[in-house]
Protein backbone atom coordinates (compact mmCIF):
# COMPACT_ATOMS: atom_id res chain seq x y z
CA UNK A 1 -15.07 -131.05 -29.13
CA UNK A 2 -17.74 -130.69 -26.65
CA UNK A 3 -21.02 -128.38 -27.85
CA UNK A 4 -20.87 -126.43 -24.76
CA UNK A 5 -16.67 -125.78 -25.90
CA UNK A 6 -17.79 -125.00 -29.53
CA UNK A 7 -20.61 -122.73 -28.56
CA UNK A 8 -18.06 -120.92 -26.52
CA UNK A 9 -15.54 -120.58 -28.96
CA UNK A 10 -18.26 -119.17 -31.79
CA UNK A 11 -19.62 -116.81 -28.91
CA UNK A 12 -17.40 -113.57 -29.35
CA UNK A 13 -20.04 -111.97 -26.92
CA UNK A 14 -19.22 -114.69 -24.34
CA UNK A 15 -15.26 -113.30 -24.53
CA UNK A 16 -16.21 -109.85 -24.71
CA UNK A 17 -18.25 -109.70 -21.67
CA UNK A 18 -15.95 -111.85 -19.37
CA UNK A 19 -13.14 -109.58 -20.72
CA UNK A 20 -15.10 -106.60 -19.48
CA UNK A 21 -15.66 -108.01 -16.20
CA UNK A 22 -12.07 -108.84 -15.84
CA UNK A 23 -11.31 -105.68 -16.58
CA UNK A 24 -12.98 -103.98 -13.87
CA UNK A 25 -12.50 -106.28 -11.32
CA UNK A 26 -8.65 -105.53 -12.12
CA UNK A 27 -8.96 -101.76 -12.20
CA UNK A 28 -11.19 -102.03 -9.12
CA UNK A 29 -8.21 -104.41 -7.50
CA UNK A 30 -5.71 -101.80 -8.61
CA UNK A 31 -7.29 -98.71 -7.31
CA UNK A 32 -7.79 -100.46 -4.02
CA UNK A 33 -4.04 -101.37 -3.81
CA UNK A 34 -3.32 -97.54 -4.67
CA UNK A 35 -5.80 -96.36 -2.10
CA UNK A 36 -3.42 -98.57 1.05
CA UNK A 37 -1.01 -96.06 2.62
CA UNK A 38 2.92 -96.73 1.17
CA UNK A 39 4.29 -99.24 3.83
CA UNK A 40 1.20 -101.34 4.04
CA UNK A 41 0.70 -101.35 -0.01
CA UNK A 42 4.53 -102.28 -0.26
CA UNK A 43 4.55 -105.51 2.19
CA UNK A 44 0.89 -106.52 0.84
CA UNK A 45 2.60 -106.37 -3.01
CA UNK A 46 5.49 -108.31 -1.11
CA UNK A 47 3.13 -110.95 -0.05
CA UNK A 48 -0.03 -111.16 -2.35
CA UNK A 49 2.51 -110.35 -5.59
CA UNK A 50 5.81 -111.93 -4.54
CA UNK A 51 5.06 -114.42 -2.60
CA UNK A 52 7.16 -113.23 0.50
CA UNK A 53 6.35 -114.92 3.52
CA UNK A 54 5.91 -112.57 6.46
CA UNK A 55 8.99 -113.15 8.36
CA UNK A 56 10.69 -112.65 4.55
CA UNK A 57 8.83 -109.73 4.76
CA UNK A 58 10.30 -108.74 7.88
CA UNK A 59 13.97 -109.42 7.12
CA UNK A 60 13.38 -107.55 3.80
CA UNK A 61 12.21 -104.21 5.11
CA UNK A 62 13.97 -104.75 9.04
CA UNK A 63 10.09 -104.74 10.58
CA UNK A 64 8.97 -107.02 13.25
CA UNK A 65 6.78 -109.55 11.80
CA UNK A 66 4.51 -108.65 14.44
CA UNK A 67 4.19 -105.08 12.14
CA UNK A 68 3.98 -107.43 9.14
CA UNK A 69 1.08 -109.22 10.77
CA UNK A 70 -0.31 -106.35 11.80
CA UNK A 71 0.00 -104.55 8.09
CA UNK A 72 -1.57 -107.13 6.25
CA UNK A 73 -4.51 -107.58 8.58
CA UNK A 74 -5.21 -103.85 7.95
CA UNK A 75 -4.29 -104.37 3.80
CA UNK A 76 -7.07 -107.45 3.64
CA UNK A 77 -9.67 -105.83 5.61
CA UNK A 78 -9.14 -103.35 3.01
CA UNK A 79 -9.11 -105.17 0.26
CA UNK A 80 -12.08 -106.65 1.43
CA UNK A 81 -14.24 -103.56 1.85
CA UNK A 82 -13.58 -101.94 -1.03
CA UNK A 83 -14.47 -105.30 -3.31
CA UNK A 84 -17.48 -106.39 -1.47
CA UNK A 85 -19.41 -105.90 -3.89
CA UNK A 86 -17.33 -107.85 -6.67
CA UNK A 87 -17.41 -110.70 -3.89
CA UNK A 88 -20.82 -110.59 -3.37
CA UNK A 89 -22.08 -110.58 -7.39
CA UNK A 90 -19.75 -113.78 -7.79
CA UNK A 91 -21.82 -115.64 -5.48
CA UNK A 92 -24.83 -117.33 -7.35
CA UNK A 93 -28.28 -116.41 -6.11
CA UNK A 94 -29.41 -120.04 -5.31
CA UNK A 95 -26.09 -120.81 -3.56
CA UNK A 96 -26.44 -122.38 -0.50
CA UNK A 97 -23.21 -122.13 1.04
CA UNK A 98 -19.82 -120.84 -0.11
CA UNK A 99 -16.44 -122.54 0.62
CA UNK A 100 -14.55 -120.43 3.09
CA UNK A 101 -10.41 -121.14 2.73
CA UNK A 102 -8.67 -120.30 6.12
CA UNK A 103 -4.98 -121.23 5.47
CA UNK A 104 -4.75 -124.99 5.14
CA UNK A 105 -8.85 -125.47 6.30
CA UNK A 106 -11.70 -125.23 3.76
CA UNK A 107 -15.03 -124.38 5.29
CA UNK A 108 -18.37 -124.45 3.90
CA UNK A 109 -20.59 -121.39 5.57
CA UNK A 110 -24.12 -121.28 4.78
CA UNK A 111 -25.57 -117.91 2.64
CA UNK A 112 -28.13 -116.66 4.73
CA UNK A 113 -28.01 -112.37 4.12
CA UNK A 114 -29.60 -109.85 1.94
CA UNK A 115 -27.66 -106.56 0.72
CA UNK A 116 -29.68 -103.58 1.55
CA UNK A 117 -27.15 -101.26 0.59
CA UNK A 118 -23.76 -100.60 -0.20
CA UNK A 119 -21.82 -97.74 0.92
């Protein structure tokens, strides 16, 4: 066994503290998914949860996938407002770029901000 593994496993602090952070970040996921109005919520649980595609999606709850499309553009952008900040404290300070998936493409973008505030 590795020393970094055994210092890990004889660090009950180490499991603690990650277990708080998971913690939040799931309550903070949660609440966000309670905070989408009911038909968005329900096809983004669909997707994110069940795996639906979007024309499943569609079938499933007689929409146009267009209204699917539509739905889950408006779920991520809130999802991705209201955990900015959890996104943002993941990234390591001396990163110089982050890796960027968009669908089957991977792209690096360089880090190049400063948070003044968050709302």
């Amino acid at each position: 066994m590795s020393s970094k593994l055994k210092t890990c496993w004889s660090s009950p602090k180490m499991f603690h503290s990650d277990f708080l952070v998971e913690a939040e970040l799931a309550g903070a996921i949660k609440a966000a998914i309670d905070e989408l109005p009911v038909k968005c919520r329900e096809i983004f649980l669909l997707n994110r949860y069940e795996n639906l595609k979007y024309h499943e999606i569609a079938e499933h709850l007689q929409l146009s996938q267009k209204t699917v499309e539509a739905q889950m553009s408006k779920a991520l952008q809130h999802m991705r407002l209201r955990l900015a900040e959890y996104i943002v404290s993941m990234i390591p300070a001396d990163a110089p770029f982050i890796q960027i998936q968009i669908g089957i493409f991977s792209v690096p973008v360089a880090i190049n901000f400063s948070v003044t505030s968050v709302v």
